[in-house]
N, C-alpha and C. Protein backbone atom coordinates (compact mmCIF):
# COMPACT_ATOMS: atom_id res chain seq x y z
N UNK A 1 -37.08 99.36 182.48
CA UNK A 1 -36.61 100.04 181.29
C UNK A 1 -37.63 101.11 180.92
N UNK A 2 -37.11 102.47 180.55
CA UNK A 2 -37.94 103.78 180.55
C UNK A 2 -37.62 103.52 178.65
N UNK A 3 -38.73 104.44 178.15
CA UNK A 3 -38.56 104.91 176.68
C UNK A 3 -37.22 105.29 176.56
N UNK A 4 -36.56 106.26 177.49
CA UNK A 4 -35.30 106.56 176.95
C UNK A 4 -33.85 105.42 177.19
N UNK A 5 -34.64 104.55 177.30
CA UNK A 5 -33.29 103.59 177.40
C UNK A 5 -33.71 102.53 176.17
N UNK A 6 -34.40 102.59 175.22
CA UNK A 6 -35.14 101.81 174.38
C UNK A 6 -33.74 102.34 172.84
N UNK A 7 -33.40 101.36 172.58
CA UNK A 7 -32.85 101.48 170.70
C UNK A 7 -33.34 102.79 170.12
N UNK A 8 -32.46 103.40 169.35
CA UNK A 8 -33.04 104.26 168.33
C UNK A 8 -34.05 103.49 167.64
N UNK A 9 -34.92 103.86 167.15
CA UNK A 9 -35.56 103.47 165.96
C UNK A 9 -36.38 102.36 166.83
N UNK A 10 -36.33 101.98 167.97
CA UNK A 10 -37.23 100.80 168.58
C UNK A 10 -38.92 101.67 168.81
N UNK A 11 -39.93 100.46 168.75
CA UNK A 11 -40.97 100.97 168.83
C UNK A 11 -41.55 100.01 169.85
N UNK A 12 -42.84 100.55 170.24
CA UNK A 12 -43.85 99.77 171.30
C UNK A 12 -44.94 99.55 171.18
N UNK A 13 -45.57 98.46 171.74
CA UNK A 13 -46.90 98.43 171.13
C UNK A 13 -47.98 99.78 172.22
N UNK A 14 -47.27 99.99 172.84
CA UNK A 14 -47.72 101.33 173.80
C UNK A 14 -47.00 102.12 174.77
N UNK A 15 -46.87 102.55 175.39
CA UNK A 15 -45.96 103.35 176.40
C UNK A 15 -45.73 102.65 177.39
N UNK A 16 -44.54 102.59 177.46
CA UNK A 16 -43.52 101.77 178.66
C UNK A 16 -44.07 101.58 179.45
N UNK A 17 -45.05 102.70 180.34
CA UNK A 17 -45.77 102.62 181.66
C UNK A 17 -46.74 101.52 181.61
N UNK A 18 -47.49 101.36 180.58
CA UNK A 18 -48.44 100.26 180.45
C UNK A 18 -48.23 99.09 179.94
N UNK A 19 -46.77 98.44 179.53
CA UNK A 19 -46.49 97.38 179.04
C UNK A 19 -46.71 96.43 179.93
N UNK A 20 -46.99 95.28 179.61
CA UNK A 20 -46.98 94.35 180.71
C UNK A 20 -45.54 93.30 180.35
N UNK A 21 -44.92 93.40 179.34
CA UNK A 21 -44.01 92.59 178.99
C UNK A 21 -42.88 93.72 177.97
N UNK A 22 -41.85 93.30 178.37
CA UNK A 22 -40.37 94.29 177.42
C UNK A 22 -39.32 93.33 177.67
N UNK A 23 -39.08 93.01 176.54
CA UNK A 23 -37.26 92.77 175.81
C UNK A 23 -37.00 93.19 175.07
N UNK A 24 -35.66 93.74 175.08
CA UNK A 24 -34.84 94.19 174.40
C UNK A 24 -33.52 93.01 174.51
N UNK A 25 -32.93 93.15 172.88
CA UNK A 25 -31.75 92.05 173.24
C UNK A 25 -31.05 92.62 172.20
N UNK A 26 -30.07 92.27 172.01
CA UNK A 26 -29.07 92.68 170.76
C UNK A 26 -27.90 92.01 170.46
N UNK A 27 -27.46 92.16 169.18
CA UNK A 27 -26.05 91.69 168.79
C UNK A 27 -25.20 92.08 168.17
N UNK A 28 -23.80 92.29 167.74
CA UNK A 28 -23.36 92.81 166.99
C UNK A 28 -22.99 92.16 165.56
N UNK A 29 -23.28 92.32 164.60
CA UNK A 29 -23.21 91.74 163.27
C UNK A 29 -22.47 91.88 162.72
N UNK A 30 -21.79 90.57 161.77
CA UNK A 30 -20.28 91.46 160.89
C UNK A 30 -20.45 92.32 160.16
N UNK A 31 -21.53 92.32 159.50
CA UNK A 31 -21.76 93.79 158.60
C UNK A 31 -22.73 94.13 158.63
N UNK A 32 -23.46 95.49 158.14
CA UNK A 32 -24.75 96.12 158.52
C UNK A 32 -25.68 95.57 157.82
N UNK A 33 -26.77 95.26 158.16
CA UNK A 33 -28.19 94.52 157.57
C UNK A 33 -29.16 96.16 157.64
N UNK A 34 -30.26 95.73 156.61
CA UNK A 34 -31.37 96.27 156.86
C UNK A 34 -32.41 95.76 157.71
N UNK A 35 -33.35 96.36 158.65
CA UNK A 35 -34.56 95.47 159.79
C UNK A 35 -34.64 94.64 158.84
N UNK A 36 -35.55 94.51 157.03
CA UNK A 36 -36.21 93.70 156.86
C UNK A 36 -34.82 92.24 156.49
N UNK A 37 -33.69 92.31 156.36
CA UNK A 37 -32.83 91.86 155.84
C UNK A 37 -32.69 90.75 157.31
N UNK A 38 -32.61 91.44 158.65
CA UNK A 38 -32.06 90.96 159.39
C UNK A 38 -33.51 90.03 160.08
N UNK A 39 -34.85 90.35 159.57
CA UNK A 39 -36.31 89.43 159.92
C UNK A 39 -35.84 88.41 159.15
N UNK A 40 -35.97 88.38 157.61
CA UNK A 40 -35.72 86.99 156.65
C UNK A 40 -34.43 86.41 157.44
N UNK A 41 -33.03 86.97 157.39
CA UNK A 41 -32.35 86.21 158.14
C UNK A 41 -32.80 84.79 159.25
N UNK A 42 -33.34 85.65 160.56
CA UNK A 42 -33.64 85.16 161.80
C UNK A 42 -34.63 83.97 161.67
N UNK A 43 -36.15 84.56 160.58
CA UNK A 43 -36.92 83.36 160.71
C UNK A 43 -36.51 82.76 159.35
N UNK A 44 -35.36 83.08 158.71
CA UNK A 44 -34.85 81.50 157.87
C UNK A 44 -33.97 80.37 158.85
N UNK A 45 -33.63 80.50 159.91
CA UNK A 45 -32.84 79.48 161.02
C UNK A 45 -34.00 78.53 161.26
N UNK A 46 -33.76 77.30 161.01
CA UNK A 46 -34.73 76.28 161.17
C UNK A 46 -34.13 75.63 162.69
N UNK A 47 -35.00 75.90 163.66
CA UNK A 47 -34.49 75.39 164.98
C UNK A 47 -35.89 73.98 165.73
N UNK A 48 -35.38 73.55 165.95
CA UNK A 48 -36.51 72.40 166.23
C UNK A 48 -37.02 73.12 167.68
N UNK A 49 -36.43 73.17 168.46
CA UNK A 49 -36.98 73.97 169.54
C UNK A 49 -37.80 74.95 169.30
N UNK A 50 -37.94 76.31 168.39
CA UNK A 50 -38.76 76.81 168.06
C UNK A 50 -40.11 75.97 167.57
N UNK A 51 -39.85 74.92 167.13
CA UNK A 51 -41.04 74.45 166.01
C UNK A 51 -41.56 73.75 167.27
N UNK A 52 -40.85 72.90 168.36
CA UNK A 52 -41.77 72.69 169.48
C UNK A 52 -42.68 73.41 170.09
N UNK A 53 -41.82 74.51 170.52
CA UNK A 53 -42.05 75.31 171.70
C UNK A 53 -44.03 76.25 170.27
N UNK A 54 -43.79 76.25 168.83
CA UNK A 54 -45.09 76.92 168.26
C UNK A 54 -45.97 76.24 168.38
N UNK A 55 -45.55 74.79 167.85
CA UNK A 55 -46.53 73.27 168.22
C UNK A 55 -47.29 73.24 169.95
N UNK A 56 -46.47 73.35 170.42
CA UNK A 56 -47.23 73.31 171.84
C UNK A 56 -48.03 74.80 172.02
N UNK A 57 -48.04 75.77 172.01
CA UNK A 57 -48.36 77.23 171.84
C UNK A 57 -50.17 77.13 171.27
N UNK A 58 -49.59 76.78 170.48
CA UNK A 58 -50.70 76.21 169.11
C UNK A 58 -52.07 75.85 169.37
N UNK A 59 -51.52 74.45 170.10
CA UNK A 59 -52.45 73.56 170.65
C UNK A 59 -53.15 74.29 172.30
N UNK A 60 -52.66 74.56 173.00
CA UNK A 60 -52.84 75.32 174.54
C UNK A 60 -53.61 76.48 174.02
N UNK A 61 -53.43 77.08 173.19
CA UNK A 61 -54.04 78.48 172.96
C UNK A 61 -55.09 78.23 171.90
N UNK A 62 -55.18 77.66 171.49
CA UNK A 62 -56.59 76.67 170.58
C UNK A 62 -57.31 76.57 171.11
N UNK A 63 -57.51 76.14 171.95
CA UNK A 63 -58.36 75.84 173.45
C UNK A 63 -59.34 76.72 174.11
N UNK A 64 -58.77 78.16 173.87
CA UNK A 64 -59.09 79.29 174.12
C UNK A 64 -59.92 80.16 172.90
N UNK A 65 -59.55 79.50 171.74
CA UNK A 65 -60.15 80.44 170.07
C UNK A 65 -59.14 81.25 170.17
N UNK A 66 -57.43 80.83 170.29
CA UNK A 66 -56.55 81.36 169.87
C UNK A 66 -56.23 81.14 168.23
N UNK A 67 -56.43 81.82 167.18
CA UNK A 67 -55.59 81.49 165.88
C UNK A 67 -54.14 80.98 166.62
N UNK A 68 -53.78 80.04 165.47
CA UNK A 68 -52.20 79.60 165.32
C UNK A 68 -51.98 80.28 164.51
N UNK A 69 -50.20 79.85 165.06
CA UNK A 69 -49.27 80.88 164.12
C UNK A 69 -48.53 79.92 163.15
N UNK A 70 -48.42 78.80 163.64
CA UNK A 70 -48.08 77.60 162.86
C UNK A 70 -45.99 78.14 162.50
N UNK A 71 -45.51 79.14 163.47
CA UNK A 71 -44.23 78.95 162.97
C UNK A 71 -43.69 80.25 161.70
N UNK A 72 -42.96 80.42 161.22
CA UNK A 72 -42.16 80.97 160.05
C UNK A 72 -42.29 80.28 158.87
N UNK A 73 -42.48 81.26 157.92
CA UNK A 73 -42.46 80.65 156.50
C UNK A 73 -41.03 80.76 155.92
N UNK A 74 -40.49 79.78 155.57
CA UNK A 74 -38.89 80.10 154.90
C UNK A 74 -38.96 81.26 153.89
N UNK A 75 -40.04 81.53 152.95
CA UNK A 75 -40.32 82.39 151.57
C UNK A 75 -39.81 83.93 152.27
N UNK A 76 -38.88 84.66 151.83
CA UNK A 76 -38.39 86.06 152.07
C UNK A 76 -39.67 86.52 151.60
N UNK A 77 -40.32 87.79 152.21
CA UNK A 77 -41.14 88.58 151.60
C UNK A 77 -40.30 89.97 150.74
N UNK A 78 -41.10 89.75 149.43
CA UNK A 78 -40.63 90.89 148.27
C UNK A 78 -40.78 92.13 148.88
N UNK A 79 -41.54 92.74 148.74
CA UNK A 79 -41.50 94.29 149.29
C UNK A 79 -42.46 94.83 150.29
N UNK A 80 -42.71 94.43 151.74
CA UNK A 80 -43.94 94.32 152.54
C UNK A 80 -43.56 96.27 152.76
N UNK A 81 -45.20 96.28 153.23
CA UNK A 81 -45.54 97.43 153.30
C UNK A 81 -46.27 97.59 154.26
N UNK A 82 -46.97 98.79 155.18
CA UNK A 82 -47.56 98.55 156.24
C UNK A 82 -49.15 98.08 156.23
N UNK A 83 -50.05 97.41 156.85
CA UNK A 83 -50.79 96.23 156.64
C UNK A 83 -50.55 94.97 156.21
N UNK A 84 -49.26 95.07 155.18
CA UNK A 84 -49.19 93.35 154.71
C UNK A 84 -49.00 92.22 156.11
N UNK A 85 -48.71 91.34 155.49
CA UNK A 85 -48.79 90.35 156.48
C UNK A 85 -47.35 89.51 156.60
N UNK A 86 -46.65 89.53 157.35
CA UNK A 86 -45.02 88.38 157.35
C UNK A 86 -45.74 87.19 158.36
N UNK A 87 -45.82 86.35 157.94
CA UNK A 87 -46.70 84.91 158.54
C UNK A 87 -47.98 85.33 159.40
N UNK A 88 -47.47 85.64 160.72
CA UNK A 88 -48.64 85.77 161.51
C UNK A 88 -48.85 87.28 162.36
N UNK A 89 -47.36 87.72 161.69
CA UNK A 89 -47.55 89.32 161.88
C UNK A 89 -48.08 90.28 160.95
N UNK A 90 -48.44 91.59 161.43
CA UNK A 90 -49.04 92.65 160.40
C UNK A 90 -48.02 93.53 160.41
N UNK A 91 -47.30 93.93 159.80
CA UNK A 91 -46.54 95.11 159.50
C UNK A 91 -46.66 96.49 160.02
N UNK A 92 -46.64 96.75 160.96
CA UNK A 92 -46.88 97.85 161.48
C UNK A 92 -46.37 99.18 160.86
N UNK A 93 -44.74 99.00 160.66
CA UNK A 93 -43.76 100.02 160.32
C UNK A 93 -42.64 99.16 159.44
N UNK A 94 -42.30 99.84 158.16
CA UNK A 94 -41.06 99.29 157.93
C UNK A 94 -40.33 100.47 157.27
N UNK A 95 -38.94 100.54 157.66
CA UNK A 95 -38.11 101.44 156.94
C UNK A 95 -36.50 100.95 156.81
N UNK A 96 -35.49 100.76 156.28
CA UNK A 96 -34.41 100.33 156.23
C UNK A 96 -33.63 100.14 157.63
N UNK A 97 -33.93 101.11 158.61
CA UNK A 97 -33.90 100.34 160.31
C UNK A 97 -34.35 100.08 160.80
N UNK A 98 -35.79 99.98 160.69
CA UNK A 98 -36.84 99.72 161.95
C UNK A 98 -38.16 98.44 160.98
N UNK A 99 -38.01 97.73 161.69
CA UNK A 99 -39.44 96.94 160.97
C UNK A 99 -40.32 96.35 162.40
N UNK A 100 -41.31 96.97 162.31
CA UNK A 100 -42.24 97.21 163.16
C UNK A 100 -43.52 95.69 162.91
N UNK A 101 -43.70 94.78 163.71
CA UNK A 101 -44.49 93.93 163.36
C UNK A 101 -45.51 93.28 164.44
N UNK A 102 -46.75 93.54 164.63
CA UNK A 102 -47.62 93.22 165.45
C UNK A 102 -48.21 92.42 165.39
N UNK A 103 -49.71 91.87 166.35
CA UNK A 103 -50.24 91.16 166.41
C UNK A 103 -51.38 91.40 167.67
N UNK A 104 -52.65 91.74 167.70
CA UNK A 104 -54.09 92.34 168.21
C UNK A 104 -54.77 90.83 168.22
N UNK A 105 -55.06 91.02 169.21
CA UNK A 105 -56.34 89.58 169.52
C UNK A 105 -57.09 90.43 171.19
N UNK A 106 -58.21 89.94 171.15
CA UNK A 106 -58.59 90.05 172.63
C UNK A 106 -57.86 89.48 174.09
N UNK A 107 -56.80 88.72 173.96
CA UNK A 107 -56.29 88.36 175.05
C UNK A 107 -54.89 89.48 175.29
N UNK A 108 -54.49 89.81 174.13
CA UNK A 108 -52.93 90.59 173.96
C UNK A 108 -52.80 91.08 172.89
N UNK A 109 -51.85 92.14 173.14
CA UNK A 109 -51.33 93.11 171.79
C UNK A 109 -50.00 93.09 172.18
N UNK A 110 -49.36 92.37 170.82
CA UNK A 110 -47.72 92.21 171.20
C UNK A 110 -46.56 92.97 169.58
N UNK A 111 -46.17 93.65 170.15
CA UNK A 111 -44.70 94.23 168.65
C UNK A 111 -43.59 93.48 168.87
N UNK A 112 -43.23 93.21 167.84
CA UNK A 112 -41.88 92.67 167.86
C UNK A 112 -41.36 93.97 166.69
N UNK A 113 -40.08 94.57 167.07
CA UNK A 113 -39.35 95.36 166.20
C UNK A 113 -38.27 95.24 166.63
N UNK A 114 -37.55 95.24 164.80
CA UNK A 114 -36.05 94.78 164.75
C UNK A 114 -35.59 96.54 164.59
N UNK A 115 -34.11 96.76 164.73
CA UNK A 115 -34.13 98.28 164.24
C UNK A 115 -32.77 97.83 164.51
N UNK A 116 -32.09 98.58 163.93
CA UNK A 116 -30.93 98.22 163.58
C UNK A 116 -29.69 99.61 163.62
N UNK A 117 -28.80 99.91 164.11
CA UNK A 117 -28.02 100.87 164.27
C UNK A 117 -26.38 100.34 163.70
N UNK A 118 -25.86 100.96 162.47
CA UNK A 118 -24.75 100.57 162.17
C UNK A 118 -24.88 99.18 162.11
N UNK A 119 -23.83 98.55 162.88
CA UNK A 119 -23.91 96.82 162.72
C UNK A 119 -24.62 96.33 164.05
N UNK A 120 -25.79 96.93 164.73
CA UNK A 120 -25.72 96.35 165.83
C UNK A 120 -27.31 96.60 165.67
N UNK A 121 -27.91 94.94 165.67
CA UNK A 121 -29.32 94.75 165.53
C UNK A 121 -30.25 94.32 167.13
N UNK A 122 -31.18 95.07 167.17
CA UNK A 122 -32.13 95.27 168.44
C UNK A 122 -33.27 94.70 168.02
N UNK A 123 -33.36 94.00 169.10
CA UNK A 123 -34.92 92.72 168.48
C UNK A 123 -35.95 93.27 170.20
N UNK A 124 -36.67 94.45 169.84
CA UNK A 124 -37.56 94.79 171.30
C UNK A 124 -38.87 94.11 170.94
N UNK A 125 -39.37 93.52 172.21
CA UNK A 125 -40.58 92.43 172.15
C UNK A 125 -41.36 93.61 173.63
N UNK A 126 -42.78 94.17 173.07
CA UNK A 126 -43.46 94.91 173.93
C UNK A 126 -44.91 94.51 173.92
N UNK A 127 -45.71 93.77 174.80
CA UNK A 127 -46.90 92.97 174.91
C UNK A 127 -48.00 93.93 175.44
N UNK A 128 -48.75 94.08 175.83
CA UNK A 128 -49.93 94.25 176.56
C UNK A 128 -50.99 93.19 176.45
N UNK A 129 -51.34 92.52 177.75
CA UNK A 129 -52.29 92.25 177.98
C UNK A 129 -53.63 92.58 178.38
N UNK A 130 -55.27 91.81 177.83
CA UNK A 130 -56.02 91.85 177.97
C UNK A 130 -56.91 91.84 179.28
N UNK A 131 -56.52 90.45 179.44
CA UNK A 131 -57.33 89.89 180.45
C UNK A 131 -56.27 88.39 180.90
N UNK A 132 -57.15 87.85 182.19
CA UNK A 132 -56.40 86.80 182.73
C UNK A 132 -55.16 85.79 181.69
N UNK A 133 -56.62 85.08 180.89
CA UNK A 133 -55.74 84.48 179.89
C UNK A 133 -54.33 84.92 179.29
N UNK A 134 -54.10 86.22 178.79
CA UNK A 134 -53.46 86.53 178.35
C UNK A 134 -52.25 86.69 179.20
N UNK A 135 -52.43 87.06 180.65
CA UNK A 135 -51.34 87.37 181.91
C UNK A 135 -50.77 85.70 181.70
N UNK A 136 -51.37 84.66 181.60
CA UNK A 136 -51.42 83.31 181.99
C UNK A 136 -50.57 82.80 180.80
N UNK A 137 -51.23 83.59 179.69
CA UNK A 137 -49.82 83.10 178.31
C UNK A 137 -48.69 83.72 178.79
N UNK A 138 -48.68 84.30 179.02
CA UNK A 138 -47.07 85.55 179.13
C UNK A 138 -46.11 84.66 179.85
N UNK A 139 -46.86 83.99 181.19
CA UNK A 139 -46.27 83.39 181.94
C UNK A 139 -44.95 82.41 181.18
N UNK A 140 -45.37 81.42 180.49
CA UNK A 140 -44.22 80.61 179.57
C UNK A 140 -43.51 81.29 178.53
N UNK A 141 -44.33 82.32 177.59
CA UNK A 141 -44.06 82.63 176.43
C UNK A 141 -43.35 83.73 176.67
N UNK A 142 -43.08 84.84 177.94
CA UNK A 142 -42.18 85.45 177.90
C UNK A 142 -40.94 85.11 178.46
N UNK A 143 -40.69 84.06 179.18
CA UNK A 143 -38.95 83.18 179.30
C UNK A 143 -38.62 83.14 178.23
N UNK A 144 -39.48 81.97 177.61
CA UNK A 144 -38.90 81.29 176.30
C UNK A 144 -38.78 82.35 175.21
N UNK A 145 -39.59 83.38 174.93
CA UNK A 145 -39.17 84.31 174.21
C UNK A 145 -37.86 84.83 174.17
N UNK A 146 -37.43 85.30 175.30
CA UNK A 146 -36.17 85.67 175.87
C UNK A 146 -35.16 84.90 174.89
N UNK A 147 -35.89 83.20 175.34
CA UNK A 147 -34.55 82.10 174.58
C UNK A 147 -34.37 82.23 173.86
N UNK A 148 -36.02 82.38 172.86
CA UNK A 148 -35.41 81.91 171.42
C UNK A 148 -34.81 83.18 170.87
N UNK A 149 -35.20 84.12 171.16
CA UNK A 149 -34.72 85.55 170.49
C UNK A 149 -33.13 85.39 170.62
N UNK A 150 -32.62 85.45 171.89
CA UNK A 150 -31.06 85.14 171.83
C UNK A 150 -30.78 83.97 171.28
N UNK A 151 -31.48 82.85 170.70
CA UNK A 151 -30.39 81.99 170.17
C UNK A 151 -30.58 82.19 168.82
N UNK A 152 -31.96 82.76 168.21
CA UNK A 152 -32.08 83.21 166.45
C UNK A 152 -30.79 84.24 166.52
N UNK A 153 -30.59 85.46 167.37
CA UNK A 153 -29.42 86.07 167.09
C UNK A 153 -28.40 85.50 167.08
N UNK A 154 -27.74 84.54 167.81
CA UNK A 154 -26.27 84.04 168.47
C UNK A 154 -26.45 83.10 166.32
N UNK A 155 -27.52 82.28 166.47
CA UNK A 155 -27.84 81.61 165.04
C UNK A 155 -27.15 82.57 164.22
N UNK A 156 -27.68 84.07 163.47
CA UNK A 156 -27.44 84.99 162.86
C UNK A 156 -26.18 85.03 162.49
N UNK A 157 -25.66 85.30 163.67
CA UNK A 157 -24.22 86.28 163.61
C UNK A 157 -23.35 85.06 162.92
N UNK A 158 -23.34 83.82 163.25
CA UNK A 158 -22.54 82.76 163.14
C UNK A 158 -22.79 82.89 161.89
N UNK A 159 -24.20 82.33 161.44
CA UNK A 159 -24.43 82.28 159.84
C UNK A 159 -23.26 83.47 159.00
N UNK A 160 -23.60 84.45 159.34
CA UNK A 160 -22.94 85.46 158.79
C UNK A 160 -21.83 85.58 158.96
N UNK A 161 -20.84 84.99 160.29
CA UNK A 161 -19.37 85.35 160.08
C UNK A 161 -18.70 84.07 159.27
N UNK A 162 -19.71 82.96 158.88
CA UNK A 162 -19.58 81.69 158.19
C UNK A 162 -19.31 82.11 156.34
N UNK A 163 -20.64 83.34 156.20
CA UNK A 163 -20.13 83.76 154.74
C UNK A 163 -19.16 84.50 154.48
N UNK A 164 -18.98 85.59 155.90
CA UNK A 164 -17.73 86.16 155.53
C UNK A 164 -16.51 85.52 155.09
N UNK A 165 -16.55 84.17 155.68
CA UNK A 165 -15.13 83.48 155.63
C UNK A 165 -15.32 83.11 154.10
N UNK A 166 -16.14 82.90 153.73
CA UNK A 166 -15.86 81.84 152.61
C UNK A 166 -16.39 82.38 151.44
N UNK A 167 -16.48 84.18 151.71
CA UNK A 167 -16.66 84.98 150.96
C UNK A 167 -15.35 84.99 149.88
C-alpha cells in the first residue's frame, strides 16, 4: 500500500516507504460519526478477548521496561486536544474526521488514526520499529491487531444499527 491508496484524511506515523507495519480496515456506518465520536464508540465495546490479549501484552513487554497500557478507559474524553492523553495514546491530530493518536517508546513508534469519510470509518494502524525487540512485538501484535480492529468495527456498526431500530 502506497500513500496514495491511504483514506482521505488518514495519517502515518512516517512515510509508507519506512513503515514496518500498515492496516487499513474499514466499515460502513448507518450514519456519519465524527473520528472522535467513532474512538469513544470502539473503545466503549467491552470484549474479553481484548482485555486478554492487553493482560498478556502487559506482562511480556514488562519484562523489557515496557509501560502498560492496561486496556481502554470506558470515561468519553470531553474535548482532547493535541498532546492530551486518550488512555495510553497522545493525541497527535484531532479534527471532526481525522483523530490522529500515537505512541513513542524506544522499541516502536505506532499511529492509530480513525478518519472518517461520509458514513464510512477508516481505522489505519502505521508502526515503525526500533530495534529487534520491537520487530519481535510486531510479530503477535500485528495479526491480532488486524482482529481486534475488525471485530471493534463489525461491534460498532451492530451497536449502531441496534439504536437505529429502536430509535
Amino acid at each position: 500500500m502506497t500513500a496514495r491508496d491511504l483514506p482521505a484524511g488518514a495519517r502515518l506515523i512516517a512515510p509508507s516507504a519506512s513503515l514496518s507495519y500498515l492496516d487499513v480496515q474499514s466499515a460502513v456506518l448507518p450514519r456519519p460519526v465524527t473520528a472522535l465520536e467513532a474512538w469513544q464508540r470502539m473503545k466503549a465495546q467491552r470484549s474479553p478477548i481484548f482485555a486478554l490479549a492487553v493482560r498478556i501484552r502487559d506482562v511480556v513487554s514488562g519484562w523489557f521496561g515496557v509501560e502498560p497500557i492496561r486496556g481502554f478507559s470506558a470515561a468519553p474524553a470531553p474535548d482532547p486536544k493535541p498532546g492530551d492523553r486518550l488512555d495510553f495514546f497522545t493525541v497527535e491530530h484531532i479534527a471532526p474526521d481525522a483523530l490522529a493518536l500515537v505512541v513513542r517508546d524506544r522499541h516502536l513508534d505506532t499511529m492509530t488514526c480513525l478518519s472518517v469519510a461520509d458514513r464510512t470509518l477508516f481505522v489505519t494502524a502505521s508502526v515503525v520499529t526500533h530495534n529487534l525487540f520491537g520487530r519481535i512485538y510486531m510479530l503477535p501484535v500485528g495479526p491480532a491487531h488486524r482482529l481486534i480492529v475488525r471485530r471493534f468495527l463489525r461491534g460498532m456498526v451492530r451497536a449502531m444499527e441496534a439504536e437505529r431500530r429502536t430509535a
